[in-house]
C-alpha atoms as a PDB file:
ATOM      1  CA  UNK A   1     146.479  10.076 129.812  1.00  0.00           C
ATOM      2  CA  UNK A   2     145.456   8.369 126.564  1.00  0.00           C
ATOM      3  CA  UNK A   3     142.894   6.015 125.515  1.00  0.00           C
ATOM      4  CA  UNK A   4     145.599   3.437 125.072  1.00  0.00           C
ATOM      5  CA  UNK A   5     147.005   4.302 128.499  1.00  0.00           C
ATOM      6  CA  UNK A   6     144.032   4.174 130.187  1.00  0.00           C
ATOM      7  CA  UNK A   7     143.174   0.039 128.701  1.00  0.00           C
ATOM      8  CA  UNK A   8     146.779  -0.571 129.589  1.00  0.00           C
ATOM      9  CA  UNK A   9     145.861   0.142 133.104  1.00  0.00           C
ATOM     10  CA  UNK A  10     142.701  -1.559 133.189  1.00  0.00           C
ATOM     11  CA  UNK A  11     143.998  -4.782 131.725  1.00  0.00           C
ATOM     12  CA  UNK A  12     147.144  -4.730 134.044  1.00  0.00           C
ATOM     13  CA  UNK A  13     144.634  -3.875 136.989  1.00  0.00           C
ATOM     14  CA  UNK A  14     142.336  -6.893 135.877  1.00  0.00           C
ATOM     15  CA  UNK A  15     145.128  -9.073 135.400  1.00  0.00           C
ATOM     16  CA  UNK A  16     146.839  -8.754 138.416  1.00  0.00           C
ATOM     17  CA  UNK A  17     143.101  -9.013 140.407  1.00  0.00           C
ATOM     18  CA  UNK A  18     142.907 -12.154 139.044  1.00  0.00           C
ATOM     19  CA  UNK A  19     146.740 -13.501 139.645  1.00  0.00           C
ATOM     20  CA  UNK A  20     147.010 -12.258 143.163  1.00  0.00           C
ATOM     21  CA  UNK A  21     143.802 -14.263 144.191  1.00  0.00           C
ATOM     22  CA  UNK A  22     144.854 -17.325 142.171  1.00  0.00           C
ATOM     23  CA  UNK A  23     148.951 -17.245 142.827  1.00  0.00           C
ATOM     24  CA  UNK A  24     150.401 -13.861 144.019  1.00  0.00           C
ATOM     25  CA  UNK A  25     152.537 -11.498 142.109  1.00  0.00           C
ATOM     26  CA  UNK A  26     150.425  -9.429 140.182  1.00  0.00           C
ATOM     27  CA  UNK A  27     152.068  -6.298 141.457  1.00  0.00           C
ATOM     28  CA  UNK A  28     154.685  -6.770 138.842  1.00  0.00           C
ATOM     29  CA  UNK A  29     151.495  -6.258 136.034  1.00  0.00           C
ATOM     30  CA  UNK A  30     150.468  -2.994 137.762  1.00  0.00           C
ATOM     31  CA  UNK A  31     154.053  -1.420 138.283  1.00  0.00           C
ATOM     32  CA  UNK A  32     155.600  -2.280 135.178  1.00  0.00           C
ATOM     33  CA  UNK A  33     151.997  -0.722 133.225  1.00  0.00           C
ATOM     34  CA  UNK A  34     152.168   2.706 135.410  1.00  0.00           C
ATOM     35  CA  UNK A  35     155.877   3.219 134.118  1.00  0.00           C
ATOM     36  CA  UNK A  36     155.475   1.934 130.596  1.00  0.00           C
ATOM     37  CA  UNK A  37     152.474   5.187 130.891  1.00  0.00           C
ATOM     38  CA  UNK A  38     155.059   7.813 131.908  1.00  0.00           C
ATOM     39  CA  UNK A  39     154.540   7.504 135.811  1.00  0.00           C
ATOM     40  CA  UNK A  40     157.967   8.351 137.499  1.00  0.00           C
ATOM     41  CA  UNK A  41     159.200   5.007 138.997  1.00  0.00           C
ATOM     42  CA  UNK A  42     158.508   6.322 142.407  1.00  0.00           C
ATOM     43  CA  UNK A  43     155.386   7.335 142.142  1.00  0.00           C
ATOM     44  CA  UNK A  44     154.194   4.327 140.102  1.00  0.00           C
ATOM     45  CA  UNK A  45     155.257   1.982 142.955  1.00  0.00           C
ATOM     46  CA  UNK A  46     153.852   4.296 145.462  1.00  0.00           C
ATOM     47  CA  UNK A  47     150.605   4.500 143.398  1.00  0.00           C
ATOM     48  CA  UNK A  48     150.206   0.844 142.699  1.00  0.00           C
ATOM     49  CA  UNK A  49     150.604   0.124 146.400  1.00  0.00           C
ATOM     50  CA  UNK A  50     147.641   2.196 146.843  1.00  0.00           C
ATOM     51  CA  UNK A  51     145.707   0.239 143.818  1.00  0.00           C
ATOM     52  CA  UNK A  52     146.010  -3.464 145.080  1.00  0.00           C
ATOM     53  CA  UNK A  53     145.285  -2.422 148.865  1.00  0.00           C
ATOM     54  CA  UNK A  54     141.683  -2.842 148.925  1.00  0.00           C
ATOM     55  CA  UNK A  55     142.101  -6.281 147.146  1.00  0.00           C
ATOM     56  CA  UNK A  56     144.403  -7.374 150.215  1.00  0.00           C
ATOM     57  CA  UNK A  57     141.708  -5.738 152.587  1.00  0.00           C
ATOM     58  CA  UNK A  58     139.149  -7.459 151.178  1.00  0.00           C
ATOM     59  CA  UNK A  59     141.015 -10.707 151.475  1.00  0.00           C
ATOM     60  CA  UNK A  60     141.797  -9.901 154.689  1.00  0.00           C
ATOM     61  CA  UNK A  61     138.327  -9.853 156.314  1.00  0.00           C
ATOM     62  CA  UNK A  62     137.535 -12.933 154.619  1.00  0.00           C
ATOM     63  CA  UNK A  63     139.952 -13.977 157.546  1.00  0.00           C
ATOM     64  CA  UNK A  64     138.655 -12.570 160.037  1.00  0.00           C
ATOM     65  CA  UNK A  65     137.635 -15.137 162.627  1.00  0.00           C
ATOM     66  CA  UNK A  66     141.134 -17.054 162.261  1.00  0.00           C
ATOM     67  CA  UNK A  67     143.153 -13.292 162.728  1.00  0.00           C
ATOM     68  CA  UNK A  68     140.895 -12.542 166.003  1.00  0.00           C
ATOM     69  CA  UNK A  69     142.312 -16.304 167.165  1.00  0.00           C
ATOM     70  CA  UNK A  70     145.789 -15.572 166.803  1.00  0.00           C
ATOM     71  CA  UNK A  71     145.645 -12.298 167.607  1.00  0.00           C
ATOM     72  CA  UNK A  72     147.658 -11.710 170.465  1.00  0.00           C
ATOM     73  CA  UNK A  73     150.022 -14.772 169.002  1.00  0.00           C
ATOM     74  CA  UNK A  74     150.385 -12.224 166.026  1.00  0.00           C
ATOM     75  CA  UNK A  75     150.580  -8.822 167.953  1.00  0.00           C
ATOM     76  CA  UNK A  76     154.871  -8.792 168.234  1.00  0.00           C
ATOM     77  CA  UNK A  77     154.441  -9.074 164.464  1.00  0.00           C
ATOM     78  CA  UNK A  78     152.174  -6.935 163.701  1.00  0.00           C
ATOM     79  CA  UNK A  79     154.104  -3.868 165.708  1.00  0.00           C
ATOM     80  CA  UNK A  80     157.211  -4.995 163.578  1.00  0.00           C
ATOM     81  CA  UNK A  81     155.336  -4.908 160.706  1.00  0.00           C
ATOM     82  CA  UNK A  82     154.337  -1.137 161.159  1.00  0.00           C
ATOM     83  CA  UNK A  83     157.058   0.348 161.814  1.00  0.00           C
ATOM     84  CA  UNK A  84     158.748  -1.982 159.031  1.00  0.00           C
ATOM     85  CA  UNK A  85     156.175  -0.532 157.068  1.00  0.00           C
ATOM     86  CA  UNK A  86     157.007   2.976 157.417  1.00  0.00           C
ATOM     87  CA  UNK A  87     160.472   2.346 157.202  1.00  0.00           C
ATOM     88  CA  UNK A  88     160.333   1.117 153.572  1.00  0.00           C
ATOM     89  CA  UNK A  89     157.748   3.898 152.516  1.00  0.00           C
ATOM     90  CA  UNK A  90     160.254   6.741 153.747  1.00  0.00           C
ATOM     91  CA  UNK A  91     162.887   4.738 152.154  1.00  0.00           C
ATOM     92  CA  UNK A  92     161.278   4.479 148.845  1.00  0.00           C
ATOM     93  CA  UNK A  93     160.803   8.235 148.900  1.00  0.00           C
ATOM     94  CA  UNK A  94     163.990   8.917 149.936  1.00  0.00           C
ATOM     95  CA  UNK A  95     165.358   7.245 147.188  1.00  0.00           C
ATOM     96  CA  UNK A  96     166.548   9.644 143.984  1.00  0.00           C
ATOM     97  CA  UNK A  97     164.312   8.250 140.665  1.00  0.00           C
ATOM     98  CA  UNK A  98     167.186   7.599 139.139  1.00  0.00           C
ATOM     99  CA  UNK A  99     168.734   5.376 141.336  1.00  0.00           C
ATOM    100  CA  UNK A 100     165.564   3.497 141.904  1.00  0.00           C
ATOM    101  CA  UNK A 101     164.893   2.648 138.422  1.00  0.00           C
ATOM    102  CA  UNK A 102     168.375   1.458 138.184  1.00  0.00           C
ATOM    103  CA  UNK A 103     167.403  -1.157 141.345  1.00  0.00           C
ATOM    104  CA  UNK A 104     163.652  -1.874 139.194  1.00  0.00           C
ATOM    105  CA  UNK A 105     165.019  -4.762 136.892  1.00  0.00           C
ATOM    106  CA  UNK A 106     167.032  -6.540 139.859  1.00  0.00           C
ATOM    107  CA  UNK A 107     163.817  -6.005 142.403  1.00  0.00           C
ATOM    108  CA  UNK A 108     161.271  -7.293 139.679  1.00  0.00           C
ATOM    109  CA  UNK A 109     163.657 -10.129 139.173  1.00  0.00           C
ATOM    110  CA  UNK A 110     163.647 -10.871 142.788  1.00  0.00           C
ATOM    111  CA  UNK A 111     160.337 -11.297 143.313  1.00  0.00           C
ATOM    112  CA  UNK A 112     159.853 -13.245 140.010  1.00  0.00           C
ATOM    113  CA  UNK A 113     162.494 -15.816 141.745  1.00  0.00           C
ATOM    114  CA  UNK A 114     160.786 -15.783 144.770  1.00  0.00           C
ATOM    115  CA  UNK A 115     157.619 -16.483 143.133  1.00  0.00           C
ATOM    116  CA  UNK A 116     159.039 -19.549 141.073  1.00  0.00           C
ATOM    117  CA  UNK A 117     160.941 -20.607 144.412  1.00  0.00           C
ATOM    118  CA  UNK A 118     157.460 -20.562 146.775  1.00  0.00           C
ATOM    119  CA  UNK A 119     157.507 -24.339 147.172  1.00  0.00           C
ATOM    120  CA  UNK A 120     160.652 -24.633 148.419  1.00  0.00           C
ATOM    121  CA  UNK A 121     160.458 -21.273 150.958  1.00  0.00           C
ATOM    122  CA  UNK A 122     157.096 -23.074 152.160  1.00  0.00           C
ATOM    123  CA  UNK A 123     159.198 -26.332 152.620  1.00  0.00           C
ATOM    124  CA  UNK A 124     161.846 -24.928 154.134  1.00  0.00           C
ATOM    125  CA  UNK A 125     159.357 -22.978 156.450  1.00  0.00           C
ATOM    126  CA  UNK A 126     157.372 -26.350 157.096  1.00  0.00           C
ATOM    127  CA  UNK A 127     160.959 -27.520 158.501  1.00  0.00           C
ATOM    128  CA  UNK A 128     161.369 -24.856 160.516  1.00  0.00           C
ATOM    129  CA  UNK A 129     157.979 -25.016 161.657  1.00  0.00           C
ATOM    130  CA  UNK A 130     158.397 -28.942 162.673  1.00  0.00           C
ATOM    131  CA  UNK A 131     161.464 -27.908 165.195  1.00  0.00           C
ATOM    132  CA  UNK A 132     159.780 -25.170 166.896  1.00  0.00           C
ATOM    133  CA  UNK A 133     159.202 -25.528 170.489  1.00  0.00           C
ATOM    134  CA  UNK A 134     157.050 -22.487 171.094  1.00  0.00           C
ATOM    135  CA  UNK A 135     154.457 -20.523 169.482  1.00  0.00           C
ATOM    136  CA  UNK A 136     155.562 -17.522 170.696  1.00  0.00           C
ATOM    137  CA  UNK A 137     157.596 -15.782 168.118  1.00  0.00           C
ATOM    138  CA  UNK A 138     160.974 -15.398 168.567  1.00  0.00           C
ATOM    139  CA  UNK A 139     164.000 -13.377 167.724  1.00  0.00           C
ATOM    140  CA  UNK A 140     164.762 -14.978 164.400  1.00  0.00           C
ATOM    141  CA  UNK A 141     161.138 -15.065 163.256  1.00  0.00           C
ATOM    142  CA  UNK A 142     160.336 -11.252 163.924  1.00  0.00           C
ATOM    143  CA  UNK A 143     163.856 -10.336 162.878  1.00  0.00           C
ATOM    144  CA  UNK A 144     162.573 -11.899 159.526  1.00  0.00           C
ATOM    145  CA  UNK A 145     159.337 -10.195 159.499  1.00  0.00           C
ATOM    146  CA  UNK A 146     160.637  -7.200 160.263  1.00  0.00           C
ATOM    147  CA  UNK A 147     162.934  -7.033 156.924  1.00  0.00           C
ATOM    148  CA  UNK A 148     160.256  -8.381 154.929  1.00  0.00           C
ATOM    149  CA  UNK A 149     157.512  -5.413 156.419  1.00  0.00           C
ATOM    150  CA  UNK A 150     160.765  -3.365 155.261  1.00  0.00           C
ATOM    151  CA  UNK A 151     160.743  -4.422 151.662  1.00  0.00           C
ATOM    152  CA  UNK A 152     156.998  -4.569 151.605  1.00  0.00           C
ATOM    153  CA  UNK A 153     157.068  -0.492 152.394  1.00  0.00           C
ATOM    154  CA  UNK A 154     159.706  -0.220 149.830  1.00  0.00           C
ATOM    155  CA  UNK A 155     158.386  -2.288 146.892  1.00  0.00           C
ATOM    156  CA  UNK A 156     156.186  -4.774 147.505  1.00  0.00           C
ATOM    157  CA  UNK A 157     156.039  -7.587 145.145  1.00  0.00           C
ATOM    158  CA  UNK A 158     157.297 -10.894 146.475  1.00  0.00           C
ATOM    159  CA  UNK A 159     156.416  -9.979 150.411  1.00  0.00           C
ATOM    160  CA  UNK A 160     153.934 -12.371 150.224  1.00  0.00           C
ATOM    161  CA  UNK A 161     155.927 -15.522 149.650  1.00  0.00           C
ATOM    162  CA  UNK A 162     158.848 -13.554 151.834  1.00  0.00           C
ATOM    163  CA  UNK A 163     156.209 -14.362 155.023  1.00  0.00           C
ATOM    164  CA  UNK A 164     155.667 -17.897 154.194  1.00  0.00           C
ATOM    165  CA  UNK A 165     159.087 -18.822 155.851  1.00  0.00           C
ATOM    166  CA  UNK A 166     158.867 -16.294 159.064  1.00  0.00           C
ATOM    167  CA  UNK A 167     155.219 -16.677 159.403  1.00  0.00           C
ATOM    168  CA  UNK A 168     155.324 -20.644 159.689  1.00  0.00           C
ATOM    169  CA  UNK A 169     157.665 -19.938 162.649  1.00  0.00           C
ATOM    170  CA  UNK A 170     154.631 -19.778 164.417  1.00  0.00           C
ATOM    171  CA  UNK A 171     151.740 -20.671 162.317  1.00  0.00           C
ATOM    172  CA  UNK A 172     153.018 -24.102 161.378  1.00  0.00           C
ATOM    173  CA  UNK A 173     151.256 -26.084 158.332  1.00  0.00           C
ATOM    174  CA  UNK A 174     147.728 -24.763 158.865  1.00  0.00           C
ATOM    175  CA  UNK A 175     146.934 -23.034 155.122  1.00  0.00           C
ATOM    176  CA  UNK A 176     144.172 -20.940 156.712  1.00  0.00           C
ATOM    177  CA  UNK A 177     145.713 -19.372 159.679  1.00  0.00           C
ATOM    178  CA  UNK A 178     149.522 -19.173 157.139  1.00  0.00           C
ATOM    179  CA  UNK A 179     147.118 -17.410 155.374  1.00  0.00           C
ATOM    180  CA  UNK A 180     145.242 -15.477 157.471  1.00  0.00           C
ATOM    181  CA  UNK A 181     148.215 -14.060 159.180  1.00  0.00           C
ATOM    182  CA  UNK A 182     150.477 -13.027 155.485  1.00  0.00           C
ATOM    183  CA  UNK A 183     147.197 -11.227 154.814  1.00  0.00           C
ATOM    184  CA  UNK A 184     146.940  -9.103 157.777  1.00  0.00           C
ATOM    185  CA  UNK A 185     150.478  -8.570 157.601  1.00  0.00           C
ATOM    186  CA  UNK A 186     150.361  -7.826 154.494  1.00  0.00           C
ATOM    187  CA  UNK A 187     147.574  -4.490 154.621  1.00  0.00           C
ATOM    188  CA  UNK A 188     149.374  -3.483 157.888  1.00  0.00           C
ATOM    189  CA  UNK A 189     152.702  -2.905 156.730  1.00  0.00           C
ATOM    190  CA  UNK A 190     151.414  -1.219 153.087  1.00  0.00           C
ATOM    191  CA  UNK A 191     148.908   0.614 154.305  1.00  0.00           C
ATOM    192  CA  UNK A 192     150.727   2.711 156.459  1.00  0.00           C
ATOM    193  CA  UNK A 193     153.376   2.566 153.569  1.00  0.00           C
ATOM    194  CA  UNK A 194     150.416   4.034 151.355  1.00  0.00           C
ATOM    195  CA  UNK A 195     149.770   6.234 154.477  1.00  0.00           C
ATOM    196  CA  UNK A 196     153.205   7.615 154.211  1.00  0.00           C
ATOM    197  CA  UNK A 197     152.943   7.938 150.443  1.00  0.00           C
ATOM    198  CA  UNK A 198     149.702  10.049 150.438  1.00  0.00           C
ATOM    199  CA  UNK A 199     151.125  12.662 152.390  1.00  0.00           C
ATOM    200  CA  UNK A 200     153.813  13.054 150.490  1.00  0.00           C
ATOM    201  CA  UNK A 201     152.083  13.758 147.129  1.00  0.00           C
ATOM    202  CA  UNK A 202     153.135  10.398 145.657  1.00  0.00           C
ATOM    203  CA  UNK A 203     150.625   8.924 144.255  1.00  0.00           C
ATOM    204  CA  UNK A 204     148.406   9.359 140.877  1.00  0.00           C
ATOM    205  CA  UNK A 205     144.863   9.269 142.387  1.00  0.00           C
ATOM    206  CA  UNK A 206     143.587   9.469 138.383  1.00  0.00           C
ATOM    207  CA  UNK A 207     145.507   5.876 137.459  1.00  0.00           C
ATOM    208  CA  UNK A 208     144.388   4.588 141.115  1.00  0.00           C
ATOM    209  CA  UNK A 209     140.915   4.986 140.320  1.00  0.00           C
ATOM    210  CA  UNK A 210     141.211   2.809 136.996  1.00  0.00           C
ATOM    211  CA  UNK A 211     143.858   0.370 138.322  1.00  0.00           C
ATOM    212  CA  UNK A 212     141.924  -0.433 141.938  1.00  0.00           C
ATOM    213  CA  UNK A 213     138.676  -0.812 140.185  1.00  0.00           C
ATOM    214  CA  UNK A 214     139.906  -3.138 137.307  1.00  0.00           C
ATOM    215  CA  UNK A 215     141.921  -5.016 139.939  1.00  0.00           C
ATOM    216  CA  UNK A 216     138.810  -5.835 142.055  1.00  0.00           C
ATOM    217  CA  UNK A 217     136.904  -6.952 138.630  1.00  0.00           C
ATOM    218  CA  UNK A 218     139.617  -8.992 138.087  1.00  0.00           C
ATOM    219  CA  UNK A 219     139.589 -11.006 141.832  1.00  0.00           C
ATOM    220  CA  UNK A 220     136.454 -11.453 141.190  1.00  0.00           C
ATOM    221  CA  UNK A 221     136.612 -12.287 137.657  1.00  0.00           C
ATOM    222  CA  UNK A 222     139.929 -15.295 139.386  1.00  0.00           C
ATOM    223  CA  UNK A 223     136.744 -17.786 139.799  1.00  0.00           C
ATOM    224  CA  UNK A 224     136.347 -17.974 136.227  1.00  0.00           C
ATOM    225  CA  UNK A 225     139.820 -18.034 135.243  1.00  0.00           C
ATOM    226  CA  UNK A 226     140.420 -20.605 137.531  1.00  0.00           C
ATOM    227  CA  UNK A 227     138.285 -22.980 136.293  1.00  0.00           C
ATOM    228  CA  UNK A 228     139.596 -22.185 132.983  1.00  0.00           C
ATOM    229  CA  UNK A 229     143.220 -21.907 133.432  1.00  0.00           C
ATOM    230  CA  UNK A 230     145.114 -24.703 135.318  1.00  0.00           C
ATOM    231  CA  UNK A 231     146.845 -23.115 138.349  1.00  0.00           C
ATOM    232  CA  UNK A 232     150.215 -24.041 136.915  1.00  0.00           C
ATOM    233  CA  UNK A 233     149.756 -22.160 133.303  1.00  0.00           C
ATOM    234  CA  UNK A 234     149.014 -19.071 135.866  1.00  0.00           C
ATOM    235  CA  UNK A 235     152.272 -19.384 137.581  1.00  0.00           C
ATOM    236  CA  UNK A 236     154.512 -19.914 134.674  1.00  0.00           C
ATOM    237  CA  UNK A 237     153.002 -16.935 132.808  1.00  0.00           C
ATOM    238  CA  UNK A 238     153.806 -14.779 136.324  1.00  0.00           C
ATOM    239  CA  UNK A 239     157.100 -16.238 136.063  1.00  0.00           C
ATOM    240  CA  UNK A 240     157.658 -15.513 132.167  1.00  0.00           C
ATOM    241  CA  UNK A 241     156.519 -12.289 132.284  1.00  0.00           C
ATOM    242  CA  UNK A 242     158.545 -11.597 135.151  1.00  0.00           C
ATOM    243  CA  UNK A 243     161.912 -12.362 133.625  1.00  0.00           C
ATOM    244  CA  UNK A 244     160.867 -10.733 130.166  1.00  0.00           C
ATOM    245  CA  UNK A 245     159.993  -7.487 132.242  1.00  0.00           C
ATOM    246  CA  UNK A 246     162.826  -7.646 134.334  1.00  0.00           C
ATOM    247  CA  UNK A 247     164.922  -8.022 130.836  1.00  0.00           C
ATOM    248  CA  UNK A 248     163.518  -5.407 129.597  1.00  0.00           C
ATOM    249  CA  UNK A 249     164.594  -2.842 132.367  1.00  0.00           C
ATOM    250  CA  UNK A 250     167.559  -4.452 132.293  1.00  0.00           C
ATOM    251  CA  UNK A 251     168.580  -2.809 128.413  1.00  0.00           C
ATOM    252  CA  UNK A 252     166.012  -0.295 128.214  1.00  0.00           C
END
C-alpha cells in the first residue's frame, strides 16, 4: 500500500463519515477508493462493510431509548433482518469476482437513484403509512425488509433509503423512531454480514484500520460541514459522484 493509497483511503473514509451522518450514501466513497487501490471487488465491499459499521453502531446507541420502545414492535424485523443478513454475505462470497464487478456499475447506479429518489420513497412510505390499520408488521412490510436485509448483506449502499418505505409500515411519520429503527436494522443485518465475511478471510484488516478511523473523524467532523455546506450541495455531490463512478465502471 502506497502513500497515495493510503490518503485515498483516508479522504474517502472522512468523506463518507461526514455524508452518511449528513445524507446517507457514503459507502459508494469507500468502495469505489478500496478498488481504485487494487482491492478485489469482493473483498473491498466485504472490507468496507466492516469500515462504516462502527459509524452505524455509534448512531445506533444514540437511539437507544426509542429502539428499547419499539422493541418487541421491531423484533419480526429484526429476525428477518438476520438471516437476510447472512443471506447476502454468503451471496456476495459466492459470487465469482468477475461477475461481481460486472454487476458494480449497475449496483452503484442503483443506489445513486435511490439516493436522488429518497423523497419520493419517504412519500410513498408516508402513504402507506396513513392506510395502515395495525402496527404490527405484516406480510408485505417484512417481505420488504427481508429483501432489503438481503441486499444490505450483499452490497450495502442504498439499504438505508430501501427501509424508509417498509419501515414506515409500522413506524409511520415519526423521524426519530423511522430513524431509530433503519439504524438498528441497519448494524443487525451487516454485522452479521461482516460476521460472515471475517471468517471467510475477506476482508483487508490493514485498509479497515485507516478507512474506520477516518470515517469516524469524518461523522464527527459532519457538524462542521454542515454548517458550512447547505444540505442540498451534499446531496447533489452524492448524486454526481454517483453517476460519474457508476460511468466509470461502466467503460473501464
Amino acid at each position: 500500500m502506497t502513500y497515495a493509497d493510503i490518503l485515498l483511503l483516508l479522504g474517502s473514509g472522512f468523506l463518507a463519515g461526514a455524508v452518511n451522518a449528513l445524507a446517507g450514501g457514503g459507502t459508494i466513497f469507500t468502495f469505489s477508493a478500496l478498488v481504485a487501490i487494487g482491492l478485489p471487488p469482493v473483498t473491498a465491499n466485504a472490507t468496507s462493510a466492516l469500515s462504516v459499521l462502527p459509524g452505524q453502531i455509534a448512531s445506533t446507541t444514540a437511539y437507544r431509548r426509542e429502539i428499547a420502545t419499539a422493541f418487541r414492535r421491531l423484533l419480526p424485523f429484526s429476525i428477518i433482518s438476520a438471516i437476510g443478513g447472512i443471506l447476502g454475505g454468503l451471496l456476495l462470497l459466492n459470487t465469482d469476482e468477475s461477475a461481481f464487478r460486472a454487476l458494480v456499475p449497475f449496483l452503484i447506479l442503483f443506489a445513486t437513484i435511490l439516493f436522488m429518489l429518497t423523497p419520493r420513497i419517504a412519500s410513498f412510505g408516508e402513504g402507506l403509512a396513513a392506510r395502515r390499520k395495525s402496527d404490527a408488521p405484516g406480510a408485505l412490510a417484512t417481505g420488504l425488509q427481508g429483501l432489503v436485509a438481503i441486499y444490505g448483506g450483499y452490497f450495502g449502499a442504498g439499504m438505508g433509503i430501501m427501509m424508509l418505505g417498509s419501515l414506515s409500515l409500522t413506524e409511520g411519520r415519526d423521524f426519530h423512531a423511522l430513524n431509530a429503527a433503519k439504524n438498528w436494522l441497519a448494524c443487525i443485518m451487516q454485522g452479521l454480514a461482516v460476521v460472515v465475511f471475517i471468517f471467510s478471510g475477506a476482508i483487508d484488516y490493514r485498509a479497515v484500520v485507516i478507512v474506520a478511523t477516518a470515517s469516524i473523524l469524518g461523522g464527527w467532523g459532519s457538524v462542521v460541514v454542515g454548517r458550512l455546506v447547505p444540505q442540498r450541495m451534499i446531496r447533489w455531490f452524492v448524486i454526481f459522484t454517483g453517476l460519474a463512478l457508476s460511468c466509470w465502471y461502466f467503460v473501464r
